[in-house]
C-alpha atoms as a PDB file:
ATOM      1  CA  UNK A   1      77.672 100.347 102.701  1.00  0.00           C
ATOM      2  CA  UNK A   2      74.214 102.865 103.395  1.00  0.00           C
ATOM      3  CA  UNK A   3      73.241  99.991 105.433  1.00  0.00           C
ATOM      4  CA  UNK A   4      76.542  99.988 107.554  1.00  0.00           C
ATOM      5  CA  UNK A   5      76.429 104.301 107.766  1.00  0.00           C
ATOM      6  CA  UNK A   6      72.464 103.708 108.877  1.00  0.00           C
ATOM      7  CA  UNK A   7      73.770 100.940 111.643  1.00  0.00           C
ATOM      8  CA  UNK A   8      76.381 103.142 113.160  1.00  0.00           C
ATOM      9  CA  UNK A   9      74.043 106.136 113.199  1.00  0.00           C
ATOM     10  CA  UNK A  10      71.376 104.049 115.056  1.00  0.00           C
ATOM     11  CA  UNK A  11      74.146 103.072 117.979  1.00  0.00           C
ATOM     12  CA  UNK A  12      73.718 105.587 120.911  1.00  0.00           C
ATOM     13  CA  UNK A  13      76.330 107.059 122.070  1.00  0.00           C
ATOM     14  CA  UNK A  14      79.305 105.768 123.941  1.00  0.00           C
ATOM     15  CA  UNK A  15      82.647 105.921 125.056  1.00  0.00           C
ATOM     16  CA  UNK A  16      84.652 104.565 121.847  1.00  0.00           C
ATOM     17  CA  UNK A  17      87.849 102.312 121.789  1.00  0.00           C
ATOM     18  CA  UNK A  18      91.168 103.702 122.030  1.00  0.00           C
ATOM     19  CA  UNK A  19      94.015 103.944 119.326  1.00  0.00           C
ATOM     20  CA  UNK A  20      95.884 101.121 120.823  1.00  0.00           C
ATOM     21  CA  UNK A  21      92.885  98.793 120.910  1.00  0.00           C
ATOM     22  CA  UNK A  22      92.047  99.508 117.291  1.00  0.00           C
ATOM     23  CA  UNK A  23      95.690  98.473 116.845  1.00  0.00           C
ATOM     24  CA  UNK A  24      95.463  95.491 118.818  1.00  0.00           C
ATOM     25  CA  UNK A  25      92.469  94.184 117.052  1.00  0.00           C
ATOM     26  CA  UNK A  26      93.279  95.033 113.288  1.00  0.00           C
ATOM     27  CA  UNK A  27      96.740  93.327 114.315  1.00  0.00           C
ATOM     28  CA  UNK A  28      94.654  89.783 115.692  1.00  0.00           C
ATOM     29  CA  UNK A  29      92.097  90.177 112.628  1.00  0.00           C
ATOM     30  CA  UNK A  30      95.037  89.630 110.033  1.00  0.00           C
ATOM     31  CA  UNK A  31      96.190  86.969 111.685  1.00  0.00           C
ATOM     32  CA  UNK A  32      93.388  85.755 112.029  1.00  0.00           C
ATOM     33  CA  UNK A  33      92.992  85.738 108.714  1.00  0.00           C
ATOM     34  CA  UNK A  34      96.345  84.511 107.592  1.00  0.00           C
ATOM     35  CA  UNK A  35      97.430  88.219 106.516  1.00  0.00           C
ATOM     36  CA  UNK A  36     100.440  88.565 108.760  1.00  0.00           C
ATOM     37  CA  UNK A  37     103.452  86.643 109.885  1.00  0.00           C
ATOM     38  CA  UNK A  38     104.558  87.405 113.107  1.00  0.00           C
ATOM     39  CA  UNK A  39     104.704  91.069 113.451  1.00  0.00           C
ATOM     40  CA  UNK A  40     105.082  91.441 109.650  1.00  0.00           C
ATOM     41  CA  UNK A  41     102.079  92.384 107.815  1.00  0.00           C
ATOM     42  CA  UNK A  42     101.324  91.035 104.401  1.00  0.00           C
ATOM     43  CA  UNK A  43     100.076  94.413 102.957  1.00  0.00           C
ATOM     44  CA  UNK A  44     100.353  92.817  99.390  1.00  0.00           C
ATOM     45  CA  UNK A  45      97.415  89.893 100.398  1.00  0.00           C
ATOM     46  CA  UNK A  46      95.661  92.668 102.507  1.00  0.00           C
ATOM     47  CA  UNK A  47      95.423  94.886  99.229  1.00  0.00           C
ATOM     48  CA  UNK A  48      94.455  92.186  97.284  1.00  0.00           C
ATOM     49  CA  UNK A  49      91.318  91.392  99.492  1.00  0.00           C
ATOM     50  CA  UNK A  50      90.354  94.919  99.409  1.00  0.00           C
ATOM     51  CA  UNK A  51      90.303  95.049  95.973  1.00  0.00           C
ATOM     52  CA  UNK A  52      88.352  91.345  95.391  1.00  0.00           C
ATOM     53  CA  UNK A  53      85.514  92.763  97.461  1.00  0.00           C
ATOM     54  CA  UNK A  54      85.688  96.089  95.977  1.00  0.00           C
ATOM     55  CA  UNK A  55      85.767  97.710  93.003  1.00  0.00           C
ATOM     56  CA  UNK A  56      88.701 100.321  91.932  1.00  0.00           C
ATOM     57  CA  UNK A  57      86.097 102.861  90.668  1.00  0.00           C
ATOM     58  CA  UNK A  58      84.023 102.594  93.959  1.00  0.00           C
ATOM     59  CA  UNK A  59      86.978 103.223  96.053  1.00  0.00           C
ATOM     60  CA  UNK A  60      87.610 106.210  94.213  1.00  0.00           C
ATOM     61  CA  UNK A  61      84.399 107.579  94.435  1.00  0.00           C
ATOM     62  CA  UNK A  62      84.791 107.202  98.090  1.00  0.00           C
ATOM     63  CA  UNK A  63      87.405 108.967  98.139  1.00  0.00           C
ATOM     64  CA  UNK A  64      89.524 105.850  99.434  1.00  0.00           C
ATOM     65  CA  UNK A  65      91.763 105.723  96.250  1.00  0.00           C
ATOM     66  CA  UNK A  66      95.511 104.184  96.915  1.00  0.00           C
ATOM     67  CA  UNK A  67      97.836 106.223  96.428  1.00  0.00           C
ATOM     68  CA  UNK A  68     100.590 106.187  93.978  1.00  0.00           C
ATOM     69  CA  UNK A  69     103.646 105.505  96.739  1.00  0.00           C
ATOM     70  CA  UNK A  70     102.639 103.771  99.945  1.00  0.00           C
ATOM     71  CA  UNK A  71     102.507 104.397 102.579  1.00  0.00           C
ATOM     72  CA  UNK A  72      98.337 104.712 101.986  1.00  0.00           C
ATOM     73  CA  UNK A  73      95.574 104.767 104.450  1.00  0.00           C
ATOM     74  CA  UNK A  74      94.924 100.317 104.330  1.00  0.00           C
ATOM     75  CA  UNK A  75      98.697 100.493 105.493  1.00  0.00           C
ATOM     76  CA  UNK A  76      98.594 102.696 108.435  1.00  0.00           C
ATOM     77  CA  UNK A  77      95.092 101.132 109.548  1.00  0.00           C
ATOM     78  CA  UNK A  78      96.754  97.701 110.218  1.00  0.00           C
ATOM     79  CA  UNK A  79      99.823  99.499 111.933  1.00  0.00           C
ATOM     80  CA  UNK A  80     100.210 101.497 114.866  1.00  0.00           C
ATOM     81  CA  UNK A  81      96.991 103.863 115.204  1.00  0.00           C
ATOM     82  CA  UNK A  82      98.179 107.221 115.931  1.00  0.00           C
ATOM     83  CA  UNK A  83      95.647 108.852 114.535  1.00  0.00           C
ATOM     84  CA  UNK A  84      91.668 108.246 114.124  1.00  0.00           C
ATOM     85  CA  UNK A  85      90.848 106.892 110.862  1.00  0.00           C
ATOM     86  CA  UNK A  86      87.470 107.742 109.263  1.00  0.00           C
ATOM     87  CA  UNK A  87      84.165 105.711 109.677  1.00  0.00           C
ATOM     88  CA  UNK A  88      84.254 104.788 105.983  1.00  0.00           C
ATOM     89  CA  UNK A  89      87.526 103.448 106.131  1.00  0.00           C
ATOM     90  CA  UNK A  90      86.939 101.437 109.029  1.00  0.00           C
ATOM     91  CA  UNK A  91      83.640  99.743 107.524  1.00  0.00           C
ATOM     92  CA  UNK A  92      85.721  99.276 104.390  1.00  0.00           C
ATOM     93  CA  UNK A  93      87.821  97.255 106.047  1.00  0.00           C
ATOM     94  CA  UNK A  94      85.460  95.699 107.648  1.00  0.00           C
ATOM     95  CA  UNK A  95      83.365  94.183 105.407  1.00  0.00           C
ATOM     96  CA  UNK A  96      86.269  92.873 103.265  1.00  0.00           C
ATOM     97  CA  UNK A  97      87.272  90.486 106.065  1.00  0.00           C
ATOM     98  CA  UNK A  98      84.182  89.775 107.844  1.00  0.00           C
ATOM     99  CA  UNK A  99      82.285  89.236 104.765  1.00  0.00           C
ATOM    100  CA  UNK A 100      78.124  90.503 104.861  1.00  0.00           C
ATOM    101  CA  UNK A 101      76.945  88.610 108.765  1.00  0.00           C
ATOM    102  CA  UNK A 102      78.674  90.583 111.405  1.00  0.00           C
ATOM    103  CA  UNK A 103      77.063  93.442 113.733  1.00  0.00           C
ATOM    104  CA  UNK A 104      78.379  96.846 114.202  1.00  0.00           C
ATOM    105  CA  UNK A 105      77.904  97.263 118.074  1.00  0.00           C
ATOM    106  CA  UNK A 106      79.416  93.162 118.681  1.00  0.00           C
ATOM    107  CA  UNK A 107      82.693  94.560 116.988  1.00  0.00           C
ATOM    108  CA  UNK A 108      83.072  97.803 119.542  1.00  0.00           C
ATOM    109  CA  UNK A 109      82.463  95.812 122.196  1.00  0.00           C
ATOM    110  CA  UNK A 110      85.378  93.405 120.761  1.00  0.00           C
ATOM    111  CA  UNK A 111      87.769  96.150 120.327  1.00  0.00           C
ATOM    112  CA  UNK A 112      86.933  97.543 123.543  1.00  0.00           C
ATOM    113  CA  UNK A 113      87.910  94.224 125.501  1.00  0.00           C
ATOM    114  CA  UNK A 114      91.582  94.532 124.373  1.00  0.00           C
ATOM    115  CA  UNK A 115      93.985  96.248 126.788  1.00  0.00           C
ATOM    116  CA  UNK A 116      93.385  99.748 127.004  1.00  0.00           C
ATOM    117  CA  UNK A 117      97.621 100.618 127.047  1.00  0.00           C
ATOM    118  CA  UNK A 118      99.986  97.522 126.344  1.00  0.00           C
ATOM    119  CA  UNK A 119     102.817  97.515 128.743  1.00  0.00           C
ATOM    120  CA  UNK A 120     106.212  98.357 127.730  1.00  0.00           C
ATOM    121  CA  UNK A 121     108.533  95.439 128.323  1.00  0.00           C
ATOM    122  CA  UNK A 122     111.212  96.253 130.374  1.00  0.00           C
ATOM    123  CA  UNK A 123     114.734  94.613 132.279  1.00  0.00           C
ATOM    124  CA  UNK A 124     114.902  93.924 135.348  1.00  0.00           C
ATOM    125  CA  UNK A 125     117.361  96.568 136.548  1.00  0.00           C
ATOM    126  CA  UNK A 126     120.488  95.030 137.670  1.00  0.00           C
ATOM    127  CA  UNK A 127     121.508  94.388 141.429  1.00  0.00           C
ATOM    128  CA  UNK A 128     124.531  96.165 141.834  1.00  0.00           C
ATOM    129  CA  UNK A 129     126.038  93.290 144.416  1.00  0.00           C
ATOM    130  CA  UNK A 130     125.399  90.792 141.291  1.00  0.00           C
ATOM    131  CA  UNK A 131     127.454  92.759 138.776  1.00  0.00           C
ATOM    132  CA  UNK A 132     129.941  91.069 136.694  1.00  0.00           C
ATOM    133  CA  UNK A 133     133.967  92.808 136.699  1.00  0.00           C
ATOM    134  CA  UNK A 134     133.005  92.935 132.473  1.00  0.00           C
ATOM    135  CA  UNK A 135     129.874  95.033 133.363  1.00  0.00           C
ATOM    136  CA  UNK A 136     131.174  97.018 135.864  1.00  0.00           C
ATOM    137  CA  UNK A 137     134.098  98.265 132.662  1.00  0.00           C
ATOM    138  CA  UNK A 138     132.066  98.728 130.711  1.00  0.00           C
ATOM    139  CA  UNK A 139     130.035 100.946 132.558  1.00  0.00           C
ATOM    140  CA  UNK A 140     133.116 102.960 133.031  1.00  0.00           C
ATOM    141  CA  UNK A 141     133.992 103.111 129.119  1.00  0.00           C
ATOM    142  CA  UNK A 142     130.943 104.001 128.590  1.00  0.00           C
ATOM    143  CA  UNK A 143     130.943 106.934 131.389  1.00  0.00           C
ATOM    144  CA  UNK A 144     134.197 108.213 129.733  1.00  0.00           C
ATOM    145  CA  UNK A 145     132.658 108.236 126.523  1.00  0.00           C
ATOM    146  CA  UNK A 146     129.636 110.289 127.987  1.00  0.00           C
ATOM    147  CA  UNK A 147     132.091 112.748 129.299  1.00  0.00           C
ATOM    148  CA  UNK A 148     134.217 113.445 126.135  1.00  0.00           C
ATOM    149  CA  UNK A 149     131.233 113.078 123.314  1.00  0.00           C
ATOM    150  CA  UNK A 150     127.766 113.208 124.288  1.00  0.00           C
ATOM    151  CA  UNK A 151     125.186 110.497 123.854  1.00  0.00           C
ATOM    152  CA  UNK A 152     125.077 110.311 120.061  1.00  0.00           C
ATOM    153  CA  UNK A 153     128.492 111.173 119.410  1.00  0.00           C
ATOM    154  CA  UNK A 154     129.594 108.445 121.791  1.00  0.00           C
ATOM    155  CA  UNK A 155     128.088 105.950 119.958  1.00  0.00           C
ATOM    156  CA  UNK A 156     129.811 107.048 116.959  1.00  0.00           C
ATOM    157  CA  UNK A 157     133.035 107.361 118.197  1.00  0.00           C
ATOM    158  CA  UNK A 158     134.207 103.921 119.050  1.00  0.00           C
ATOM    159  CA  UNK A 159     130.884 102.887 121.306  1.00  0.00           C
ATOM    160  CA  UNK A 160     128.398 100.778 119.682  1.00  0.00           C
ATOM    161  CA  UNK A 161     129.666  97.628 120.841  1.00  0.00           C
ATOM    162  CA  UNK A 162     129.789  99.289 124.324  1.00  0.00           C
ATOM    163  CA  UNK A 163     126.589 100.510 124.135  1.00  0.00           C
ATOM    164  CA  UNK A 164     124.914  97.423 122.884  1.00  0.00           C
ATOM    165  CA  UNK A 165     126.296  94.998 125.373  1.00  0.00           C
ATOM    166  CA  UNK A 166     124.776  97.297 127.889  1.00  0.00           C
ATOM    167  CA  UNK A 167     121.670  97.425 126.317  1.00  0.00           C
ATOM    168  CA  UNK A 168     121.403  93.927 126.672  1.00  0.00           C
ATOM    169  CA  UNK A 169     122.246  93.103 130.229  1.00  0.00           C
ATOM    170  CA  UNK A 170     122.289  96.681 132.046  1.00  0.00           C
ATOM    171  CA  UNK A 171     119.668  98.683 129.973  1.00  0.00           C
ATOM    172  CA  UNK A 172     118.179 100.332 133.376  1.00  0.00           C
ATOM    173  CA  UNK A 173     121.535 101.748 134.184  1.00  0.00           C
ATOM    174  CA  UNK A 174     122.088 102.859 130.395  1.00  0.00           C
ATOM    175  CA  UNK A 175     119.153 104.727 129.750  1.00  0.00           C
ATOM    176  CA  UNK A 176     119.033 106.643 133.336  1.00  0.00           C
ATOM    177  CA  UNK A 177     122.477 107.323 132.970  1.00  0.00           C
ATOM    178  CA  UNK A 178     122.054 108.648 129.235  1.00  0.00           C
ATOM    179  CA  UNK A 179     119.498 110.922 130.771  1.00  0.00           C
ATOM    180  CA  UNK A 180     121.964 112.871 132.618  1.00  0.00           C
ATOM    181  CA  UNK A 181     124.214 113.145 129.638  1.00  0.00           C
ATOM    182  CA  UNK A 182     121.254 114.634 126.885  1.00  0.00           C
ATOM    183  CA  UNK A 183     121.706 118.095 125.653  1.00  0.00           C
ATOM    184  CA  UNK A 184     119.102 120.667 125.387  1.00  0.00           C
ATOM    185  CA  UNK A 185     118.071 121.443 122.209  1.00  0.00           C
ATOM    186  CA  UNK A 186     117.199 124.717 121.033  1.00  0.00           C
ATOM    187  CA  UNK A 187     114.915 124.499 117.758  1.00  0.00           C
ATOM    188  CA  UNK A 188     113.854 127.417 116.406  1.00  0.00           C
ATOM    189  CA  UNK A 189     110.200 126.951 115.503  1.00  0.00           C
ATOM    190  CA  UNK A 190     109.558 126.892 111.762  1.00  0.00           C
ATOM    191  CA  UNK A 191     108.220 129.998 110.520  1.00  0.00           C
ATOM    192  CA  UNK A 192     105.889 129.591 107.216  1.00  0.00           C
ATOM    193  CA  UNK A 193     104.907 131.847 105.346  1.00  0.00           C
ATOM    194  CA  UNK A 194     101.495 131.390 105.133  1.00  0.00           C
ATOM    195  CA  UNK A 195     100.089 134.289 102.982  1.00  0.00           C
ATOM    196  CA  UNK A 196     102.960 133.019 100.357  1.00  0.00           C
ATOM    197  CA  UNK A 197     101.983 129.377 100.595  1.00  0.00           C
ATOM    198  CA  UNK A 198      98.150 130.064  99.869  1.00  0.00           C
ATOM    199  CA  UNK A 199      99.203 131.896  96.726  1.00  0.00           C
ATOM    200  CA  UNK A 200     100.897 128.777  95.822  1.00  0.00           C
ATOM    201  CA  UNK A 201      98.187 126.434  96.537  1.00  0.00           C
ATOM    202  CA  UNK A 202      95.676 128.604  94.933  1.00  0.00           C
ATOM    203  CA  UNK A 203      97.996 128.944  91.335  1.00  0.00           C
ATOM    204  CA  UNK A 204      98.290 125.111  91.807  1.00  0.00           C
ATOM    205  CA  UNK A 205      94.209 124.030  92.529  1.00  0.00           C
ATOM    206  CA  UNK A 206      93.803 126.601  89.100  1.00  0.00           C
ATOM    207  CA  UNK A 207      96.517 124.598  87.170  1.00  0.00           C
ATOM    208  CA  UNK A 208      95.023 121.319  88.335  1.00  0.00           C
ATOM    209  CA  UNK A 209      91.140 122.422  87.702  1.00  0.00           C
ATOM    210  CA  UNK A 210      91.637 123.674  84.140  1.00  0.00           C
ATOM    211  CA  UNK A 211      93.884 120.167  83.387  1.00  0.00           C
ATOM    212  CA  UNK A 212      91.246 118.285  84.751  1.00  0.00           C
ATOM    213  CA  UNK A 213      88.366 120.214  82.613  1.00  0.00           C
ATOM    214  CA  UNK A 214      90.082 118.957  79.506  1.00  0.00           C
ATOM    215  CA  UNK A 215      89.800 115.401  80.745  1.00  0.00           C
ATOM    216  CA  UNK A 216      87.396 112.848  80.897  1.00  0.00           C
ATOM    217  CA  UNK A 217      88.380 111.727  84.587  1.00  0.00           C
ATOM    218  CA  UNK A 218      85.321 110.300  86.279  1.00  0.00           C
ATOM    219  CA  UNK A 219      85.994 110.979  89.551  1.00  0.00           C
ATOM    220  CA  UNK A 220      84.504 113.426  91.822  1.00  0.00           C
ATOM    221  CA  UNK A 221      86.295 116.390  92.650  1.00  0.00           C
ATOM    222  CA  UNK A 222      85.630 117.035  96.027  1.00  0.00           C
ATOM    223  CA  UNK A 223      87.531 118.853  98.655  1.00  0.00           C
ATOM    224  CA  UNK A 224      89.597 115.756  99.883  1.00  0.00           C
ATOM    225  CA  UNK A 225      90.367 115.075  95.857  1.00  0.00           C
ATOM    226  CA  UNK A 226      91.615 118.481  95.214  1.00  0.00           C
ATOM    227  CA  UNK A 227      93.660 118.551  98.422  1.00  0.00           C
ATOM    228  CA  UNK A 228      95.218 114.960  98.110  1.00  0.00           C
ATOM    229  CA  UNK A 229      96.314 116.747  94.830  1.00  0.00           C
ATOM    230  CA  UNK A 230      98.280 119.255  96.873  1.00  0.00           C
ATOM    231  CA  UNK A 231     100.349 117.345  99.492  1.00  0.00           C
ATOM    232  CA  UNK A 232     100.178 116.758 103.251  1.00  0.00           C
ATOM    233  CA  UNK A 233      96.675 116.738 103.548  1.00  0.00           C
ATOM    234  CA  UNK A 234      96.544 117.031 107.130  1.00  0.00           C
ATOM    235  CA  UNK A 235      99.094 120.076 107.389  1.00  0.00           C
ATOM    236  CA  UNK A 236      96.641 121.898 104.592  1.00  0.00           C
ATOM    237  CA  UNK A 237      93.621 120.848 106.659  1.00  0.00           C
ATOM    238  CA  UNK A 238      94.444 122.284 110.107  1.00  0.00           C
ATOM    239  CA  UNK A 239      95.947 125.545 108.746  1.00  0.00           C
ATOM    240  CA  UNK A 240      92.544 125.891 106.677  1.00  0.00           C
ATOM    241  CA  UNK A 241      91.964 129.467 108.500  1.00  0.00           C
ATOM    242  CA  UNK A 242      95.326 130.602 107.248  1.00  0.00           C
ATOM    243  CA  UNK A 243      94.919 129.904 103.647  1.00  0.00           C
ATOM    244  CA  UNK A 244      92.158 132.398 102.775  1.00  0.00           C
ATOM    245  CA  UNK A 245      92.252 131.700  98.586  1.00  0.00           C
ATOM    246  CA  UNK A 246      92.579 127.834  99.040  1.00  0.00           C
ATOM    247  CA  UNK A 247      89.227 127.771 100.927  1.00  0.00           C
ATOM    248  CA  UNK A 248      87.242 130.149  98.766  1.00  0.00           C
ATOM    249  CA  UNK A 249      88.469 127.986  95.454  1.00  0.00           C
ATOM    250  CA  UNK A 250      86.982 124.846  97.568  1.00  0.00           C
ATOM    251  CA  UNK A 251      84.115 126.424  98.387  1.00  0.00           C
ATOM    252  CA  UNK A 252      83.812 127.559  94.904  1.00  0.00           C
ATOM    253  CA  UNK A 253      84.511 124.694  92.809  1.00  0.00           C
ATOM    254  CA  UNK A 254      84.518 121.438  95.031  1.00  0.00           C
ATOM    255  CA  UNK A 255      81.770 119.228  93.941  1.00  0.00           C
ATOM    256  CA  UNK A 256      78.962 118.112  95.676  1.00  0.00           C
ATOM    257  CA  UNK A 257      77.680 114.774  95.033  1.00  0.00           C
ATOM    258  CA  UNK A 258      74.916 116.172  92.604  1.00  0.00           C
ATOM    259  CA  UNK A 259      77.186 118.444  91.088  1.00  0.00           C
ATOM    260  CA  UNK A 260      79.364 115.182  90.055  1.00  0.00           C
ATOM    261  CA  UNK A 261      76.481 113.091  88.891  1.00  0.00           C
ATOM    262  CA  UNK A 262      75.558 115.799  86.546  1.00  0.00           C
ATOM    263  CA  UNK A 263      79.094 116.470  85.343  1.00  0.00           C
ATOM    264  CA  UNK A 264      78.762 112.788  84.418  1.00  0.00           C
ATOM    265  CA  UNK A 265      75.470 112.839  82.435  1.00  0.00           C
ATOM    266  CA  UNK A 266      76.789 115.884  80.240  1.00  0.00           C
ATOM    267  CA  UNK A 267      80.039 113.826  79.279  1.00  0.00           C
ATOM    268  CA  UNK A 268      77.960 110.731  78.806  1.00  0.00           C
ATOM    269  CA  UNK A 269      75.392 112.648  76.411  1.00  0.00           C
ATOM    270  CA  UNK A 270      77.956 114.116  74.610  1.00  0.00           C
ATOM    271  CA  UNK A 271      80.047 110.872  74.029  1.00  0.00           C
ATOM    272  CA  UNK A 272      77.195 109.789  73.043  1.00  0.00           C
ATOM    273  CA  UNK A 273      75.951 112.194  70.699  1.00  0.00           C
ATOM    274  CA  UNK A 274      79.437 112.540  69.192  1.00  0.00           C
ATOM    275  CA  UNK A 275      79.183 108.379  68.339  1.00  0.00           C
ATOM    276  CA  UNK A 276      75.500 109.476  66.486  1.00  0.00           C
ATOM    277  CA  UNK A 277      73.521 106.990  69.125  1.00  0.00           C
ATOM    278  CA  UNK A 278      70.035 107.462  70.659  1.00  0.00           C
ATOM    279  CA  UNK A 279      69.977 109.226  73.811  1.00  0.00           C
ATOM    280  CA  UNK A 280      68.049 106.830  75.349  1.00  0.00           C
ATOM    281  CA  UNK A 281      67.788 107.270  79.520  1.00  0.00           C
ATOM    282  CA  UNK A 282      69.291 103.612  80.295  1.00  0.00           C
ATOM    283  CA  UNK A 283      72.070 104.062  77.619  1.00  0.00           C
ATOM    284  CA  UNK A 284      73.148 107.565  78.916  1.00  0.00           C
ATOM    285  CA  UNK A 285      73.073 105.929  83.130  1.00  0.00           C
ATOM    286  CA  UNK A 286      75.332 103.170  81.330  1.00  0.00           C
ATOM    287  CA  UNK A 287      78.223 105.635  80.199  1.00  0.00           C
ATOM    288  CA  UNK A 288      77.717 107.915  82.724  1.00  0.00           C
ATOM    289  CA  UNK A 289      78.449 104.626  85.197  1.00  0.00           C
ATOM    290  CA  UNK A 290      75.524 106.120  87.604  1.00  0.00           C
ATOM    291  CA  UNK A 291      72.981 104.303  89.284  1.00  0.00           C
ATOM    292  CA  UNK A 292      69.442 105.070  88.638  1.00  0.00           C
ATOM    293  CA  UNK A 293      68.639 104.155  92.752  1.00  0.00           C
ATOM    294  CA  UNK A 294      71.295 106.740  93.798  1.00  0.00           C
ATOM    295  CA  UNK A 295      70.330 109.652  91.273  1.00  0.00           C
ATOM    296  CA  UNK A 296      70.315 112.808  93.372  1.00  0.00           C
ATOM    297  CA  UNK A 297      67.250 115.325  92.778  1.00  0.00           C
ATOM    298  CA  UNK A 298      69.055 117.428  90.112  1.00  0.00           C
ATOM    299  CA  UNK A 299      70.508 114.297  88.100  1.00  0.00           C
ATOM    300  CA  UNK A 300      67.135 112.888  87.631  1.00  0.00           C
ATOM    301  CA  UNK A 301      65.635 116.312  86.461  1.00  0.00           C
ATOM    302  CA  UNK A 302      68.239 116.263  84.142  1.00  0.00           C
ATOM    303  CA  UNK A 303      67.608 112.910  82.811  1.00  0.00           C
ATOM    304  CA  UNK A 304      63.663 112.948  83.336  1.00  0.00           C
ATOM    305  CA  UNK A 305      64.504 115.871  80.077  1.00  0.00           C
ATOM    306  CA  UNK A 306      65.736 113.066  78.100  1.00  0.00           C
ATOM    307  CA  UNK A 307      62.931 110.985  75.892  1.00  0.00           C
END
């Protein structure tokens, strides 16, 4: 994966692919790879790939956990993009279905050759010479209906089968004529109590910090883990400014990659130490489940202390 991050660092900069051709293509690559049927997506096979190429506890570290209801971020990726996903979860993705011999830069330019906007399909509107006596009633049913109820209420008074049969062979006609029908609404925007909210949040990151200091979870606690902890990530993320005591605890106690490793080394020497064995450097990197290659500069001062 630092090989894939150092590959898309080294591309120069372009314009990238839109949402719809990222859709387009994750759509053609599971069916290209027998991971959809039709429309349908086989999310069950696509998990199951993800998790043959990698590991639970590297996901997690990534920060690319599932999570315990779906939908979860492999779901929306092979749906309808209407949002960016992150670099990581792309190249995740990536190399579980194209295996280790594919290029960065040959899969934008594959992305980018798929239609920029997929047209809508639409009927042909109906000649009005052409229509049949059965239309042209049940145009006027339906025009009555409009009249007395409303659009939705229509439909629930009596007009589904109305309003299907012109769906299917006067749908131009339907929809314009719906337009003229559609009541203004008047939604009073939500007001939030934001100052109330952070208090919340903060009592809640303080309940969920001191449970998780009595625990021996190995995962790091960054920002994204502590927030994922709280609910709508995204709401939380753009209202950041709002929710002065959520980002001082973050900034406070979200770890940093060498904070984590460390964390990890202290629970491994202590596990060890309370099962009386040597604290020997490769047995304390085998319980801490660290890699000796990735060891930021304050891990390995804290294990160069170790004879």
């Amino acid at each position: 994966m630092t090989e894939r991050i150092r590959e898309l660092l080294a591309i120069p900069p372009g314009i990238s692919p839109t949402l719809d051709q990222w859709s387009q293509f994750y759509a053609a690559m599971a069916a290209d790879y027998g991971c959809s049927a039709g429309r349908h997506m086989k999310h069950d096979q696509i998990l199951d790939k993800l998790y043959s190429t990698w590991s639970t506890r590297w996901l997690e570290s990534m920060g690319l956990q599932m999570n315990d209801s779906p939908p979860h971020w492999l779901q929306g990726i092979f749906r309808k993009h209407r949002k960016a996903f992150s670099y990581l979860e792309h190249l995740t993705v990536l190399e579980v279905f194209m295996g280790r011999e594919w290029n960065l830069q040959d899969i934008l330019r594959l992305v980018s050759q798929f239609p920029k906007v997929r047209k809508p399909i639409t009927a042909p509107p109906a000649q009005p010479d052409r229509l049949s006596r059965e239309v042209l009633a049940k145009r006027k049913a339906w025009r009555t209906l409009l009249n007395r109820y409303g659009v939705k209420q229509a439909r629930l008074h009596g007009g589904q089968a109305v309003y299907a049969a012109l769906y299917r062979c006067d749908r131009a006609w339907l929809l314009q004529i719906n337009k003229t029908h559609q009541a203004s609404l008047r939604r009073r925007p939500q007001r939030v109590d934001w100052p109330r909210r952070d208090q919340e949040f903060y009592v809640r990151l303080c309940d969920i910090r001191k449970t998780e200091n009595l625990s021996a979870n190995k995962l790091r606690r960054s920002r994204r883990w502590y927030l994922t902890r709280l609910g709508p990530m995204t709401t939380i993320t753009k209202n950041m400014a709002r929710l002065p005591l959520t980002s001082s605890f973050l900034d406070q106690h979200a770890e940093t990659v060498s904070q984590y490793q460390v964390r990890r080394i202290y629970t491994a020497i202590q596990t060890l130490s309370a099962n009386h064995l040597p604290l020997k450097r490769w047995r304390i990197l085998r319980a801490s489940g660290l890699s000796d290659l990735r060891l930021q500069q304050a891990a390995r001062e804290l294990l160069d202390k170790v004879k």
